[in-house]
N, C-alpha and C. Protein backbone atom coordinates (compact mmCIF):
# COMPACT_ATOMS: atom_id res chain seq x y z
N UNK A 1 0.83 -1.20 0.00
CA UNK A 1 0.00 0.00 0.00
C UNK A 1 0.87 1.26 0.00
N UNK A 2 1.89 1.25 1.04
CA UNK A 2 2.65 2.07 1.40
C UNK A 2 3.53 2.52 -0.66
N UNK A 3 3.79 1.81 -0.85
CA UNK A 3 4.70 1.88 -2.30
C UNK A 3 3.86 2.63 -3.53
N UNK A 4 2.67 1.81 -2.83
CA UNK A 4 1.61 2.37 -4.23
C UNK A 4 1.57 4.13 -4.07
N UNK A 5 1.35 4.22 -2.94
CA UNK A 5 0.79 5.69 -2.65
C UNK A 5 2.25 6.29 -3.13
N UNK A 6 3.03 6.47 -3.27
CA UNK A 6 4.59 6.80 -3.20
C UNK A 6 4.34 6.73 -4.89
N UNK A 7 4.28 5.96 -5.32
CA UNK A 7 4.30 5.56 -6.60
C UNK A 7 3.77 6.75 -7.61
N UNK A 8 2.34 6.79 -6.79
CA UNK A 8 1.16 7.65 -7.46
C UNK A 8 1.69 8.83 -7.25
N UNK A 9 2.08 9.33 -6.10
CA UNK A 9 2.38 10.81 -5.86
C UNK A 9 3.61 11.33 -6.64
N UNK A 10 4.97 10.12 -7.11
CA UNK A 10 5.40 10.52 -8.09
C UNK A 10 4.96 10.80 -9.33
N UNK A 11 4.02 9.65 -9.98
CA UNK A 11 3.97 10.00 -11.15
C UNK A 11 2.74 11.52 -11.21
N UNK A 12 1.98 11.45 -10.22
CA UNK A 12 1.43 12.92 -10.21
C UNK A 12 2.29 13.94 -10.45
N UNK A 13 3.48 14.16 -9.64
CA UNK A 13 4.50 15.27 -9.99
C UNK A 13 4.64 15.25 -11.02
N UNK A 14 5.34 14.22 -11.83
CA UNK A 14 5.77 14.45 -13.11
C UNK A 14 4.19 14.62 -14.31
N UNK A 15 3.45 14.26 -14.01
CA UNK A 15 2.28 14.45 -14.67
C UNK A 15 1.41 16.36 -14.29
N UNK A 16 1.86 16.52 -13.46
CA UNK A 16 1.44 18.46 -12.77
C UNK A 16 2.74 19.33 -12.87
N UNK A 17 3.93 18.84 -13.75
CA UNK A 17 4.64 19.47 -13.40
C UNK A 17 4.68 20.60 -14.72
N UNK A 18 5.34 21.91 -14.25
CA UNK A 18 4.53 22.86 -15.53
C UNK A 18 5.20 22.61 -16.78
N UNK A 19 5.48 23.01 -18.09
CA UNK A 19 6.31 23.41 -19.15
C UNK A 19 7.54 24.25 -18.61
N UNK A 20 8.56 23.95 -19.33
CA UNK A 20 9.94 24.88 -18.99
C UNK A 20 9.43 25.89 -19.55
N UNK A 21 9.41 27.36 -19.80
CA UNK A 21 9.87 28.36 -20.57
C UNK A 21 11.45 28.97 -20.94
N UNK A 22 11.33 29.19 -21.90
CA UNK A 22 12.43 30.47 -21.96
C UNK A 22 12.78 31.62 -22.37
N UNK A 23 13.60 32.58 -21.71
CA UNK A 23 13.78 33.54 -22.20
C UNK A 23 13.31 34.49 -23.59
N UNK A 24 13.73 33.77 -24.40
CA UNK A 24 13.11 34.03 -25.54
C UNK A 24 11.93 34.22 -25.99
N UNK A 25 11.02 33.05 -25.06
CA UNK A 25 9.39 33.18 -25.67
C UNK A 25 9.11 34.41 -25.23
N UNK A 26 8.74 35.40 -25.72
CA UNK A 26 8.04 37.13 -24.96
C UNK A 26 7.00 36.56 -25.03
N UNK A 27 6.54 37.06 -23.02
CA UNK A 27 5.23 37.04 -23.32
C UNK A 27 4.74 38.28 -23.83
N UNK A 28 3.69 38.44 -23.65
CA UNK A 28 3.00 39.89 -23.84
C UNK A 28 3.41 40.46 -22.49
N UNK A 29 2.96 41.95 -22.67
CA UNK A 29 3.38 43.21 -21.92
C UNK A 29 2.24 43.12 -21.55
N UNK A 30 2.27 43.16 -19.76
CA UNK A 30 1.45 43.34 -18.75
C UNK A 30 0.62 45.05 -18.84
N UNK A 31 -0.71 45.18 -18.62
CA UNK A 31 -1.02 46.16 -18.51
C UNK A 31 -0.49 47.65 -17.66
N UNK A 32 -0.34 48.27 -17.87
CA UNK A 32 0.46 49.59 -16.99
C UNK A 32 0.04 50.18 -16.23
N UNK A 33 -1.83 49.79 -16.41
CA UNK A 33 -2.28 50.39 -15.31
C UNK A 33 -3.39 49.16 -14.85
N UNK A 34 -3.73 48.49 -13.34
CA UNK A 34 -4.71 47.52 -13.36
C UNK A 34 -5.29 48.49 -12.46
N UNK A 35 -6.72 47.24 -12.09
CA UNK A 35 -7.39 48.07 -10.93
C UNK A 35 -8.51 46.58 -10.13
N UNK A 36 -8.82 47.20 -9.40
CA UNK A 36 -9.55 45.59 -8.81
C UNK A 36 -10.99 46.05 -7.64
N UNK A 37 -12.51 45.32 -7.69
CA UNK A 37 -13.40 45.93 -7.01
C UNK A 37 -13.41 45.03 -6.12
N UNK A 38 -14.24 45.03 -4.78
CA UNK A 38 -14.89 43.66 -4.12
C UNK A 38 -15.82 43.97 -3.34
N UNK A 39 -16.91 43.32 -3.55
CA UNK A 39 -17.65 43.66 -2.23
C UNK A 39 -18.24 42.38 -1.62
N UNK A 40 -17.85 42.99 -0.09
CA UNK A 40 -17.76 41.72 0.78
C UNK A 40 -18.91 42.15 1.85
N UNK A 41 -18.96 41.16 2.83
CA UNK A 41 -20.58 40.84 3.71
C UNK A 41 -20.30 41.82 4.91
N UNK A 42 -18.69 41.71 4.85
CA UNK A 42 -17.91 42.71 6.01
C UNK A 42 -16.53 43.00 6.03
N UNK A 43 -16.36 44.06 6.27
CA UNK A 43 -15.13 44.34 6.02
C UNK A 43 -14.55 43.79 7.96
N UNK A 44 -13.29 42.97 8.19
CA UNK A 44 -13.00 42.84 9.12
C UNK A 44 -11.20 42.95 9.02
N UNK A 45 -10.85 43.46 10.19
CA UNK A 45 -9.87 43.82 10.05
C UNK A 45 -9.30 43.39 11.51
N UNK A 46 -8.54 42.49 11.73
CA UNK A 46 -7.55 42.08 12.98
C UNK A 46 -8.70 41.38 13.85
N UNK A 47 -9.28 40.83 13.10
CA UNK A 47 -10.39 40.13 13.80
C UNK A 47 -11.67 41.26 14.24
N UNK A 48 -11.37 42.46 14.26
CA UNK A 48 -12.76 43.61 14.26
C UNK A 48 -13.57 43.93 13.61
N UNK A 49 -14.71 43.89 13.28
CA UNK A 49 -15.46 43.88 12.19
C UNK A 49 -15.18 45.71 12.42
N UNK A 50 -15.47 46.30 10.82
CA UNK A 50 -15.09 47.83 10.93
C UNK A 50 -16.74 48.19 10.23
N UNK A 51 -17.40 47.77 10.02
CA UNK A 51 -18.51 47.59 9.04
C UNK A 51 -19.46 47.55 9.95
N UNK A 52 -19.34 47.25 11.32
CA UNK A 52 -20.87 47.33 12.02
C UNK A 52 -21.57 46.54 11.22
N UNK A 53 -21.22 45.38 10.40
CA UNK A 53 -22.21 44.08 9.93
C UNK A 53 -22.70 44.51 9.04
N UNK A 54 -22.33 45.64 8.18
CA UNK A 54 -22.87 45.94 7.12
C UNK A 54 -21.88 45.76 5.55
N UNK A 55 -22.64 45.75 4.35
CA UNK A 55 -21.49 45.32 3.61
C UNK A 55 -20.63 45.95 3.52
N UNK A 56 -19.33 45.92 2.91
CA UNK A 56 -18.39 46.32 2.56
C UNK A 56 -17.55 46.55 1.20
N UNK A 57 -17.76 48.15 0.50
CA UNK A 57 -16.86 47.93 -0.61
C UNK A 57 -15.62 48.41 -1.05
N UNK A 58 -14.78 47.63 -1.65
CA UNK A 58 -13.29 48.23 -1.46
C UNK A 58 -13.03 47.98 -3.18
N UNK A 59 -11.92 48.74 -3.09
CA UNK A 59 -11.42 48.71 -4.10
C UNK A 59 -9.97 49.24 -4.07
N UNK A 60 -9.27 49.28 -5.40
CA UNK A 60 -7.62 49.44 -5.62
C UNK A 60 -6.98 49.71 -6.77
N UNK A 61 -5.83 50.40 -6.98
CA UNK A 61 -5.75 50.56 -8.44
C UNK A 61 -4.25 50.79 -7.92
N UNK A 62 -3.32 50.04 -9.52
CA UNK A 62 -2.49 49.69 -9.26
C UNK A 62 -1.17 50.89 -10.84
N UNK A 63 -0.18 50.39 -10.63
CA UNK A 63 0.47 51.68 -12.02
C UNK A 63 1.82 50.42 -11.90
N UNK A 64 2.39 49.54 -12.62
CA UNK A 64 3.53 48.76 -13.01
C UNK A 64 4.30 49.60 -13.96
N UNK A 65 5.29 50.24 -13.64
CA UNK A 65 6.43 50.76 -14.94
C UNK A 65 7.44 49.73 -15.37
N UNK A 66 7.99 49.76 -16.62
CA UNK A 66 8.81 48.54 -17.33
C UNK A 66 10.12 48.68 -16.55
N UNK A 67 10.58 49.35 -16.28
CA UNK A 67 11.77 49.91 -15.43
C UNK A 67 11.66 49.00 -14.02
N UNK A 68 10.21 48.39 -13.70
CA UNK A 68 10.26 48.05 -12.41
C UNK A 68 9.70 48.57 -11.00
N UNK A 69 9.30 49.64 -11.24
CA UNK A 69 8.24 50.69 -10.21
C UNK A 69 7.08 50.28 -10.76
N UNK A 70 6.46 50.19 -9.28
CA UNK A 70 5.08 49.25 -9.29
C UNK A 70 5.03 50.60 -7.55
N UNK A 71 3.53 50.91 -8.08
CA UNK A 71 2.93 52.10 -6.88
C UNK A 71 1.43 51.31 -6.90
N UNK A 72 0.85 51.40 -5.89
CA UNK A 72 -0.72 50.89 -5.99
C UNK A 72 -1.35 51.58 -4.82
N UNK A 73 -2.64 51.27 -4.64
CA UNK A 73 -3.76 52.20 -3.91
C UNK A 73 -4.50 51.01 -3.42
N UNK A 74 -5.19 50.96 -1.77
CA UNK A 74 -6.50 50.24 -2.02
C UNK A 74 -7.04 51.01 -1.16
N UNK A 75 -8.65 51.20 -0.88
CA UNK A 75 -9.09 51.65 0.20
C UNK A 75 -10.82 50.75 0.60
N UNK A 76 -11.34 51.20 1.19
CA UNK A 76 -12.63 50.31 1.83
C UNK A 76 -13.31 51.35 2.56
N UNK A 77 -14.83 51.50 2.51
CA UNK A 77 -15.56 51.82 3.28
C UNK A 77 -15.54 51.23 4.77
């Protein structure tokens, strides 16, 4: 039993394991500017609900430069 399970979990790895890439393949160019909504049942924060049990909506917006500067925003009612 013990072998089988061992067995399986290898060939799972090699069966989940991803594609190499390389260098060469370009992917596409990530957007420069994202942004992201959510609304949740409650906003809780350190275990405190901040929402008084009411919903909660947040949101965020983000700016990636090719250089490597990445600035972002989120905030919440």
């Amino acid at each position: 039993m013990r072998k089988t399970v061992l067995a399986s979990a290898l060939l799972a790895s090699f069966v989940a394991a991803p594609a190499v890439s390389f260098a060469e393949d370009a992917a596409p160019a990530a957007p420069a500017f994202t942004s992201n909504v959510t609304l949740a049942s409650e906003y809780i924060y350190r275990g405190i609900g901040q929402t008084n049990r009411k919903p909660a909506i947040q949101g965020g917006f983000d700016y990636a430069h090719s250089s490597g500067l990445y600035v972002g925003t989120w905030a919440s009612n």
